[in-house]
C-alpha atoms as a PDB file:
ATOM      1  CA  UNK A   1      92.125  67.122 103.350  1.00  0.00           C
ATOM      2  CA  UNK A   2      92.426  70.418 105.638  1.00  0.00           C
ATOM      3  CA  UNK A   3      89.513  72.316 103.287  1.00  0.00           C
ATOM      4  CA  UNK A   4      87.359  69.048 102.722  1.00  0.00           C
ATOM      5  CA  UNK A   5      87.063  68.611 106.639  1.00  0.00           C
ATOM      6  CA  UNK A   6      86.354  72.179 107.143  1.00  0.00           C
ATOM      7  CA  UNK A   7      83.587  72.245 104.360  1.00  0.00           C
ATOM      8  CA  UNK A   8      81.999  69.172 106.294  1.00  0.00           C
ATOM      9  CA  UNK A   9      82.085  71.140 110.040  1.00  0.00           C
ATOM     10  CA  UNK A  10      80.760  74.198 108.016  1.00  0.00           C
ATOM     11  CA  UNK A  11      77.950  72.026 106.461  1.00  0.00           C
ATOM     12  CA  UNK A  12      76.379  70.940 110.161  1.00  0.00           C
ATOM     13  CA  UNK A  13      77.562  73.786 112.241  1.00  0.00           C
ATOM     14  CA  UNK A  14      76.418  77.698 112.066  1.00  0.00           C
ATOM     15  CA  UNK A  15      79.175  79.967 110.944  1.00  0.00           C
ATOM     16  CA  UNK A  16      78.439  82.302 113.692  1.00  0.00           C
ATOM     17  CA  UNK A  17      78.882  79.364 116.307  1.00  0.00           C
ATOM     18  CA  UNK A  18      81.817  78.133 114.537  1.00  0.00           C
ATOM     19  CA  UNK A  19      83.500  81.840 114.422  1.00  0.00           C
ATOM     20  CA  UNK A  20      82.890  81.908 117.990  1.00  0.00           C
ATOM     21  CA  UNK A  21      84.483  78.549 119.039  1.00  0.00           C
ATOM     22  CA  UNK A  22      87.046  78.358 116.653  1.00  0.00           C
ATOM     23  CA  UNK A  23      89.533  80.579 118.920  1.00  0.00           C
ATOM     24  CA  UNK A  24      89.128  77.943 121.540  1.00  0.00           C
ATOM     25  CA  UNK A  25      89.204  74.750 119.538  1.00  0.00           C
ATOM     26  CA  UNK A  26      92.814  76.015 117.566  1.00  0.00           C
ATOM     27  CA  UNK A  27      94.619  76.875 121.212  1.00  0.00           C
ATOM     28  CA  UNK A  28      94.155  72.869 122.058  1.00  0.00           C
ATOM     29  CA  UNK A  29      94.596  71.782 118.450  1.00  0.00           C
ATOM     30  CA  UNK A  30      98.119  73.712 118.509  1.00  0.00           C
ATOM     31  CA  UNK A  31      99.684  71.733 120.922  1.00  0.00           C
ATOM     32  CA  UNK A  32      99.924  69.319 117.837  1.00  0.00           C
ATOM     33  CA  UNK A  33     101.869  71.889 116.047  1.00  0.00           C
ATOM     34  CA  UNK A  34     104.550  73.612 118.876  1.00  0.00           C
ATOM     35  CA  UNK A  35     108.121  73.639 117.928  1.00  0.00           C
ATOM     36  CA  UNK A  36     110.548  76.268 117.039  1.00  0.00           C
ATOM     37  CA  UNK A  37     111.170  75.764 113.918  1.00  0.00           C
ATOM     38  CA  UNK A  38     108.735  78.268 112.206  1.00  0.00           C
ATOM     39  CA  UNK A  39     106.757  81.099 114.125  1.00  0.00           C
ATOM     40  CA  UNK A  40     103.469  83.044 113.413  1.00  0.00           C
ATOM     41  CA  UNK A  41     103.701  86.833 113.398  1.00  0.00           C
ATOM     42  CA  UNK A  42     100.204  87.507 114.067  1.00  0.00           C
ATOM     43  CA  UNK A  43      99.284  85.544 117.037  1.00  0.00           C
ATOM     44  CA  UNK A  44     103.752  84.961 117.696  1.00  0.00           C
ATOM     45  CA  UNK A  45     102.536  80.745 118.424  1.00  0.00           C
ATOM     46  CA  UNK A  46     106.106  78.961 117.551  1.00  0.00           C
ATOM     47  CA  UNK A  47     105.114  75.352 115.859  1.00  0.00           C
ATOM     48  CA  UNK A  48     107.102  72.934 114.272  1.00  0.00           C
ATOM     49  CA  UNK A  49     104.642  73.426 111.100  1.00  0.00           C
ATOM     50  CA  UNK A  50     102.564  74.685 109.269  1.00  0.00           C
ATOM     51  CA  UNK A  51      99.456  73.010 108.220  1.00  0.00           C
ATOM     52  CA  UNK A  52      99.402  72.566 104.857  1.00  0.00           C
ATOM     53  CA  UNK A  53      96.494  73.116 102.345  1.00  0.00           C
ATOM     54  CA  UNK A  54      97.416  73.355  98.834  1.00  0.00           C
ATOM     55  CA  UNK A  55      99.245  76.344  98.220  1.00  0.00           C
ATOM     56  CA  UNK A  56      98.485  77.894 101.579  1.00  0.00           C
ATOM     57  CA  UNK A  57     100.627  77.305 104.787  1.00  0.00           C
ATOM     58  CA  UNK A  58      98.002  77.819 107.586  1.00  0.00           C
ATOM     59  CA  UNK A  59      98.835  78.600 111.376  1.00  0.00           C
ATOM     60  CA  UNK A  60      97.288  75.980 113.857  1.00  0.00           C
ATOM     61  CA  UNK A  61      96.914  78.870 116.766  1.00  0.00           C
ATOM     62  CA  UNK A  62      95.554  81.573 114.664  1.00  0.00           C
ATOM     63  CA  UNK A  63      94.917  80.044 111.681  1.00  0.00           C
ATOM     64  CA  UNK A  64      96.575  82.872 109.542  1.00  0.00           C
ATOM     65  CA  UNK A  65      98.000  82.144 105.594  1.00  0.00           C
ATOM     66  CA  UNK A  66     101.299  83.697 104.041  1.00  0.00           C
ATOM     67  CA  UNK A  67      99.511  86.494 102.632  1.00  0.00           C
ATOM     68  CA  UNK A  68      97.724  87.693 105.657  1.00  0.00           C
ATOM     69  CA  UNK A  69     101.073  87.655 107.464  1.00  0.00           C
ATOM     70  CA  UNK A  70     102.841  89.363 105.282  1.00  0.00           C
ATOM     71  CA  UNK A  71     100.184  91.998 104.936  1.00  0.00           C
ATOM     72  CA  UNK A  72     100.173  92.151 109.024  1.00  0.00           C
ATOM     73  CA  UNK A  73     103.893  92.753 108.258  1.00  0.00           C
ATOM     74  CA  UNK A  74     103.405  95.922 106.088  1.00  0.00           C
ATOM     75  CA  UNK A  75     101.259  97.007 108.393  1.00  0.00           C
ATOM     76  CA  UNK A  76     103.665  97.592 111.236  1.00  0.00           C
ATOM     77  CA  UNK A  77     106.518  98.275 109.159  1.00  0.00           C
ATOM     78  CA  UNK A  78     104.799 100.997 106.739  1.00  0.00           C
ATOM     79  CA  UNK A  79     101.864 102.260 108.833  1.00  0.00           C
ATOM     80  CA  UNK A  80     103.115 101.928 112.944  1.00  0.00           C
ATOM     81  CA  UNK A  81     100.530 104.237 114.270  1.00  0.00           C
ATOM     82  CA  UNK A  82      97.847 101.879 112.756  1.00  0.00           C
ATOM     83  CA  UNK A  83      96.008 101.586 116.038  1.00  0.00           C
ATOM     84  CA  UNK A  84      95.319 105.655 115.516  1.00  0.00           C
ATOM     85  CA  UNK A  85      93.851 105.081 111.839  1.00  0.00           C
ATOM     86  CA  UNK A  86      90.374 104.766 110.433  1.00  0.00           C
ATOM     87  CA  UNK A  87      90.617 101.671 108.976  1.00  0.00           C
ATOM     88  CA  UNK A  88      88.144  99.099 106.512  1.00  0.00           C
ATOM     89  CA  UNK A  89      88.694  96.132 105.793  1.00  0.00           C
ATOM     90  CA  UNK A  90      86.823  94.086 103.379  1.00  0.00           C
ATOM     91  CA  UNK A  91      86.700  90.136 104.265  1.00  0.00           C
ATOM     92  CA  UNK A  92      89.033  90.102 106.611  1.00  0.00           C
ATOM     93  CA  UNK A  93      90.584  87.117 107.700  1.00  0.00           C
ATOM     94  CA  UNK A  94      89.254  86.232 111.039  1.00  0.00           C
ATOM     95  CA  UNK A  95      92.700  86.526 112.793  1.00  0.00           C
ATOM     96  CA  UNK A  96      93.208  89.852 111.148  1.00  0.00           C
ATOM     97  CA  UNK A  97      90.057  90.680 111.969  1.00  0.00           C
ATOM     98  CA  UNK A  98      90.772  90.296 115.783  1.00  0.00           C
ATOM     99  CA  UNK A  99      93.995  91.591 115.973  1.00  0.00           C
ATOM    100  CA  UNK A 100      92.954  94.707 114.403  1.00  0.00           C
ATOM    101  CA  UNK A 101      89.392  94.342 116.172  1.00  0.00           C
ATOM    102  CA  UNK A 102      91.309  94.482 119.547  1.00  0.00           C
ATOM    103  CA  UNK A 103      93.260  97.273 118.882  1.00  0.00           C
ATOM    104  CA  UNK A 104      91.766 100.001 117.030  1.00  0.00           C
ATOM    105  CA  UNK A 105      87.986 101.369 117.568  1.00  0.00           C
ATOM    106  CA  UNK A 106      88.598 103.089 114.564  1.00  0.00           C
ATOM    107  CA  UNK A 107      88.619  99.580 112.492  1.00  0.00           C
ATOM    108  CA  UNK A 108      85.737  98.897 110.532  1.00  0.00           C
ATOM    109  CA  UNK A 109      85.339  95.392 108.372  1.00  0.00           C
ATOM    110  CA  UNK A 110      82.979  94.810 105.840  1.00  0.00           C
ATOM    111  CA  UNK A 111      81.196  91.243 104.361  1.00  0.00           C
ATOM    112  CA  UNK A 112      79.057  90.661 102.386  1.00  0.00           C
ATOM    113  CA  UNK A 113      79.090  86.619 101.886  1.00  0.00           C
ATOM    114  CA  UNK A 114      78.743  85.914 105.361  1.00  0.00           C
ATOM    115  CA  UNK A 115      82.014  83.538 105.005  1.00  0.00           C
ATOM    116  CA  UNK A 116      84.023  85.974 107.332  1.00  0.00           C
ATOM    117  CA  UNK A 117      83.506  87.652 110.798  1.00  0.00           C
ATOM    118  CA  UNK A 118      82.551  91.562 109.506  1.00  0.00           C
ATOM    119  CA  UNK A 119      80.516  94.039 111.698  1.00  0.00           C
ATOM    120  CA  UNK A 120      78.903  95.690 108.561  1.00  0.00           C
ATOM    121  CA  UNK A 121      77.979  94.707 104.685  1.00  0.00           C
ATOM    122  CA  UNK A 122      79.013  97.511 102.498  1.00  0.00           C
ATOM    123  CA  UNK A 123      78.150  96.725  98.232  1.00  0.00           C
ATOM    124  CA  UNK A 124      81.775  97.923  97.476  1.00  0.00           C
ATOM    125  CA  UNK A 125      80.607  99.266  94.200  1.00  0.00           C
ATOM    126  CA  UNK A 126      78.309 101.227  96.394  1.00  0.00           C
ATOM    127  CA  UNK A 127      79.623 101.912 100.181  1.00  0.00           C
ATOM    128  CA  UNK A 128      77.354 103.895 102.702  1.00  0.00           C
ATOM    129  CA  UNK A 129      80.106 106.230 104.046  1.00  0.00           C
ATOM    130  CA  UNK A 130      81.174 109.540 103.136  1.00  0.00           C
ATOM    131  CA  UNK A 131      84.109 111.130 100.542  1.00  0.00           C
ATOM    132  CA  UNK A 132      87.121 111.371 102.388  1.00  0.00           C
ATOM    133  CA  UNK A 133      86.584 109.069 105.826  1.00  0.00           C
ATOM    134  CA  UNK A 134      89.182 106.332 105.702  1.00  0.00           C
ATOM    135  CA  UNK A 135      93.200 106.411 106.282  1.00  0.00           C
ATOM    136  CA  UNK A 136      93.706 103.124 105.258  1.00  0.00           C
ATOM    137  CA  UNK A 137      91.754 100.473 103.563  1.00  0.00           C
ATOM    138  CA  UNK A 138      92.240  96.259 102.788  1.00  0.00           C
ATOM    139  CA  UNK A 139      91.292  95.224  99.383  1.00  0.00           C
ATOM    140  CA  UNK A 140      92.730  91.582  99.513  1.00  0.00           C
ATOM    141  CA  UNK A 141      91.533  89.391  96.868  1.00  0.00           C
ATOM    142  CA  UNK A 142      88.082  90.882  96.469  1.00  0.00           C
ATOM    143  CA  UNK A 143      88.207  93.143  93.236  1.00  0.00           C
ATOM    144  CA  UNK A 144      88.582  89.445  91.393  1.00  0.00           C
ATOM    145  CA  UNK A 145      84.829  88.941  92.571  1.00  0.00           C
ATOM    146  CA  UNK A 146      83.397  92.076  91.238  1.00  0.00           C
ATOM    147  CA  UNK A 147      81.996  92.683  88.129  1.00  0.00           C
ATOM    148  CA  UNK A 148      81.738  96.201  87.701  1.00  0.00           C
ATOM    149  CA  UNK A 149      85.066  96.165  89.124  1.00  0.00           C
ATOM    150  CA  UNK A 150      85.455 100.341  87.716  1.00  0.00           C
ATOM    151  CA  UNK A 151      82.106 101.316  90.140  1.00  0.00           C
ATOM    152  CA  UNK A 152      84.465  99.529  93.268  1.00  0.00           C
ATOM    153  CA  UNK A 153      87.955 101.256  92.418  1.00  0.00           C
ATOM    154  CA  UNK A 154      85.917 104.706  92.258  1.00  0.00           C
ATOM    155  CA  UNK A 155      84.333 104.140  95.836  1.00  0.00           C
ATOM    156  CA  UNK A 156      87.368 102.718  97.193  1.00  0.00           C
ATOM    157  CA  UNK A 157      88.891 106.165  95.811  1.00  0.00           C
ATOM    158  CA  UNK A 158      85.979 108.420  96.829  1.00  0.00           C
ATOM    159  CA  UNK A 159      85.675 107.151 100.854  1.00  0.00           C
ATOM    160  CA  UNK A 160      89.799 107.355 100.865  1.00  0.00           C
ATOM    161  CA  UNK A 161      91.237 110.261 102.583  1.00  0.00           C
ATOM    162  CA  UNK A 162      93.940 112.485 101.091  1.00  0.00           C
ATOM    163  CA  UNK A 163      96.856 111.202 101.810  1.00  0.00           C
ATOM    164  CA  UNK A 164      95.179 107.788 102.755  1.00  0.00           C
ATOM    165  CA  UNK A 165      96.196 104.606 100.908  1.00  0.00           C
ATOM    166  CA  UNK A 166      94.259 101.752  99.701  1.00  0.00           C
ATOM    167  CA  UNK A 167      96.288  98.214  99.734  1.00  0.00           C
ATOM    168  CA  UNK A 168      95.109  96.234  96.898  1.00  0.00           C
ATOM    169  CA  UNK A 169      96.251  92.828  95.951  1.00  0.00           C
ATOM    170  CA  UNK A 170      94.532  89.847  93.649  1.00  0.00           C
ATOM    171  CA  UNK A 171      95.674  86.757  91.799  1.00  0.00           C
ATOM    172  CA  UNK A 172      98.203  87.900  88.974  1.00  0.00           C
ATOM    173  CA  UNK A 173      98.992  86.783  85.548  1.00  0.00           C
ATOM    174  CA  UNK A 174     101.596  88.225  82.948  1.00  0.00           C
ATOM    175  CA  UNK A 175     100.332  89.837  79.644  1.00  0.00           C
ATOM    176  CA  UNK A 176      97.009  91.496  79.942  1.00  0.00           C
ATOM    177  CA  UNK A 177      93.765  91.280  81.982  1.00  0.00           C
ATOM    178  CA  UNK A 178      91.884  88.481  80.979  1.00  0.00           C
ATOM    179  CA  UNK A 179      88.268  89.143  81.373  1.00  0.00           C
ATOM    180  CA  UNK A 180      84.755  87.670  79.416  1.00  0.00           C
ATOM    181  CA  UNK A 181      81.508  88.998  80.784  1.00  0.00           C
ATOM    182  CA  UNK A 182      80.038  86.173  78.693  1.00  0.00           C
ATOM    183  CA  UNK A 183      81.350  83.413  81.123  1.00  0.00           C
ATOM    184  CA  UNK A 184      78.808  83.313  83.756  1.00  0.00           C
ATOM    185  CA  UNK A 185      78.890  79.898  85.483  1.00  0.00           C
ATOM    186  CA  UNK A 186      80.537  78.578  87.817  1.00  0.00           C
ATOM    187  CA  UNK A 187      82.308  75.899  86.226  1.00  0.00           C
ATOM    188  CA  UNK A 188      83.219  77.982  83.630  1.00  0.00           C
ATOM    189  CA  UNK A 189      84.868  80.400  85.799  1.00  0.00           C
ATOM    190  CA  UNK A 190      86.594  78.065  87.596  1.00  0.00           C
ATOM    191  CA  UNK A 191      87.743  76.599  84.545  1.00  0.00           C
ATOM    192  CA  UNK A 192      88.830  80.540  83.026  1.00  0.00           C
ATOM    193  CA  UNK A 193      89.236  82.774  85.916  1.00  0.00           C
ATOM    194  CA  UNK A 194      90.589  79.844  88.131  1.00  0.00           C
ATOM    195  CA  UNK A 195      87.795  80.240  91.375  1.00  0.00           C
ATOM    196  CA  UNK A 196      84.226  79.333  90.391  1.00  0.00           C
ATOM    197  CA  UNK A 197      83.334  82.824  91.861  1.00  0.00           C
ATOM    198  CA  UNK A 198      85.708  84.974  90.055  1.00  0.00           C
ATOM    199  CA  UNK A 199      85.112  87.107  87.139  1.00  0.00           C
ATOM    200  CA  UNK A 200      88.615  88.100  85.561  1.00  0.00           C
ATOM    201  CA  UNK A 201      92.328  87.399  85.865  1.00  0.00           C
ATOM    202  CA  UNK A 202      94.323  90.913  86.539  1.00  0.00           C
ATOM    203  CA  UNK A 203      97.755  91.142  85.619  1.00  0.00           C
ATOM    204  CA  UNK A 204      99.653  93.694  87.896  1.00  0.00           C
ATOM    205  CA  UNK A 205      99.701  96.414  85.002  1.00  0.00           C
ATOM    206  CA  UNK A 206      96.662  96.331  83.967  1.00  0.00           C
ATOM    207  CA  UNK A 207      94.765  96.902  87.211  1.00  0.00           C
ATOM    208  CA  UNK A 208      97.649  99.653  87.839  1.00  0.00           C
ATOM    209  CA  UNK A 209      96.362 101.036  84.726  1.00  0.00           C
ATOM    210  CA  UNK A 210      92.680 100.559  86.131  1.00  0.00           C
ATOM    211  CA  UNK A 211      93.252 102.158  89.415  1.00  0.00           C
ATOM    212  CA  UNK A 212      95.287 105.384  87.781  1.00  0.00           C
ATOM    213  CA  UNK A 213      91.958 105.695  85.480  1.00  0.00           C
ATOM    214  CA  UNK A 214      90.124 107.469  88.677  1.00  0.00           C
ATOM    215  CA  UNK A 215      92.710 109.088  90.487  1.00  0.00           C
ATOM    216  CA  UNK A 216      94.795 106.751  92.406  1.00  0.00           C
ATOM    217  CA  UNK A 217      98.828 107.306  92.577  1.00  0.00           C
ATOM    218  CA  UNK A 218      99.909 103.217  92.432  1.00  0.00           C
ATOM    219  CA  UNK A 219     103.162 101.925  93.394  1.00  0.00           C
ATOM    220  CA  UNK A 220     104.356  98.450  92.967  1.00  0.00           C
ATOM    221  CA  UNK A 221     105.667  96.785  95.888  1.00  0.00           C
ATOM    222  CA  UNK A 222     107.475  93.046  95.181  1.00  0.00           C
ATOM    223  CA  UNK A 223     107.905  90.705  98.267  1.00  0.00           C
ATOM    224  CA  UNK A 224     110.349  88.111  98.020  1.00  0.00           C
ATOM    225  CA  UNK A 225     110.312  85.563 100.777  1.00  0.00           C
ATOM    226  CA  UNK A 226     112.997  82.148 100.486  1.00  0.00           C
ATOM    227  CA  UNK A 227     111.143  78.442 100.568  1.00  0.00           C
ATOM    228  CA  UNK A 228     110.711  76.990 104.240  1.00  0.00           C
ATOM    229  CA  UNK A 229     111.063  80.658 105.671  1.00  0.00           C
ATOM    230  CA  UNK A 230     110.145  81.414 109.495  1.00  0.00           C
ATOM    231  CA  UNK A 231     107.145  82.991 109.166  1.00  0.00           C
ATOM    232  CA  UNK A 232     105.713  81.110 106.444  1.00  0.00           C
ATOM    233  CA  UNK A 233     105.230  83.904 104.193  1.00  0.00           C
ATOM    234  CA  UNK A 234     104.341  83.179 100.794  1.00  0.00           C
ATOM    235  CA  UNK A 235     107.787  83.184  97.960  1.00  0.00           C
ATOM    236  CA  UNK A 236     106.594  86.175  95.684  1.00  0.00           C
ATOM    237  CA  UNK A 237     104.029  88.790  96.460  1.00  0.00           C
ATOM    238  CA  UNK A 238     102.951  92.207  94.692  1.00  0.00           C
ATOM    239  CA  UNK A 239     101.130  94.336  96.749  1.00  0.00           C
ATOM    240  CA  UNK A 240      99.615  97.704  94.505  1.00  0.00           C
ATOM    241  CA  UNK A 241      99.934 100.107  97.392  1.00  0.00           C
ATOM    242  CA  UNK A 242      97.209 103.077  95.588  1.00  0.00           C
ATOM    243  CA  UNK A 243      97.137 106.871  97.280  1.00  0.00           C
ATOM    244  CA  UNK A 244      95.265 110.062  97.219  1.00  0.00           C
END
């Protein structure tokens, strides 16, 4: 119900007018949701619950999902000095995107489908910036969407720093990539791939194996969160967490 009203508001309403309200129309909508019970660590709103929308457990203040939280988590924990980074982000979540917006002038975010708030629109398998220039870069859930996935993993490694680190993370499946460049419509890819605009299925090795190809160093980082915790993060999450 949560996505089919939000598809009708999208279908009447500009996104850039509905980016640019949407702050103001989740603070009153909240009040449905305050509690104690559960608590958002992006925006820190305290709610009774979370809404629900399939899979997803979605913040009424901010309007943040498990994995964005728990990315927002590794953030402070792993890199604290954050707001001192050169940072891109590609579709960012729009309450990433302004907590990150607010923070650091050094935070750059990237769209090309015009479905998120982004202040540039970088072809990932073809980014206009130069070797070496970021500390830290988002790839959440966009390599699924890109065919010549190889041409993005070698930009994403070529505008990395030394040292930097790329956080990567897609849907998963066991056993091997599953992949058909012959399946080219949308309801065949949401019938294959899951999402009528993705393109493959990774499994966790075999993008490891993908991302080693051109350079990267790749560790695997597990997340195991218990049903009905606090912060609503999802139950199990892999992260690839890729250096240079």
């Amino acid at each position: 119900m949560y996505s089919a009203l939000k598809s009708i508001i999208k279908s009447f309403l500009p996104s850039k007018f509905l980016f640019k309200i949407e702050p103001i129309v989740r603070y009153f909508h909240s009040y449905l949701y305050m509690g104690f019970k559960y608590e958002c660590n992006i925006c820190n709103f305290e709610m009774s619950r979370f809404i629900e929308d399939g899979d997803h457990q979605i913040c009424a203040s901010c309007g943040s999902i498990g994995r964005v939280r728990r990315l927002w988590e590794v953030v402070q924990d792993e890199f604290s000095n954050y707001n001192q980074l050169k940072i891109l982000d590609f579709s960012p979540s729009r309450c990433f995107y302004r907590k990150l917006h607010n923070s650091n002038s050094q935070y750059f975010s990237s769209d090309l489908s015009g479905d998120f708030i982004a202040d540039y629109q970088y072809d990932i398998t073809k980014i206009d910036q130069a070797n070496d220039t970021f500390d830290l870069i988002f790839c959440y859930h966009i390599l699924e969407h890109i065919e010549k996935d190889t041409l993005a993993i070698q930009e994403l490694f070529r505008i990395l720093k030394q040292k930097g680190t790329c956080l990567i993370q897609t849907p998963f499946k066991t056993g091997a990539i599953y992949e058909n460049s012959n399946i080219t419509t949308p309801e065949g890819r949401l019938e294959h791939f899951g999402q009528a605009d993705h393109v493959r299925i990774y499994s966790v090795e075999g993008l490891k194996q993908r991302l080693e190809a051109v350079g990267f160093t790749v560790e695997i980082k597990t997340y195991v969160a218990s049903e009905n915790n606090k912060n609503g993060f999802n139950t199990n999450e892999t992260i690839l967490f890729c250096t240079k």
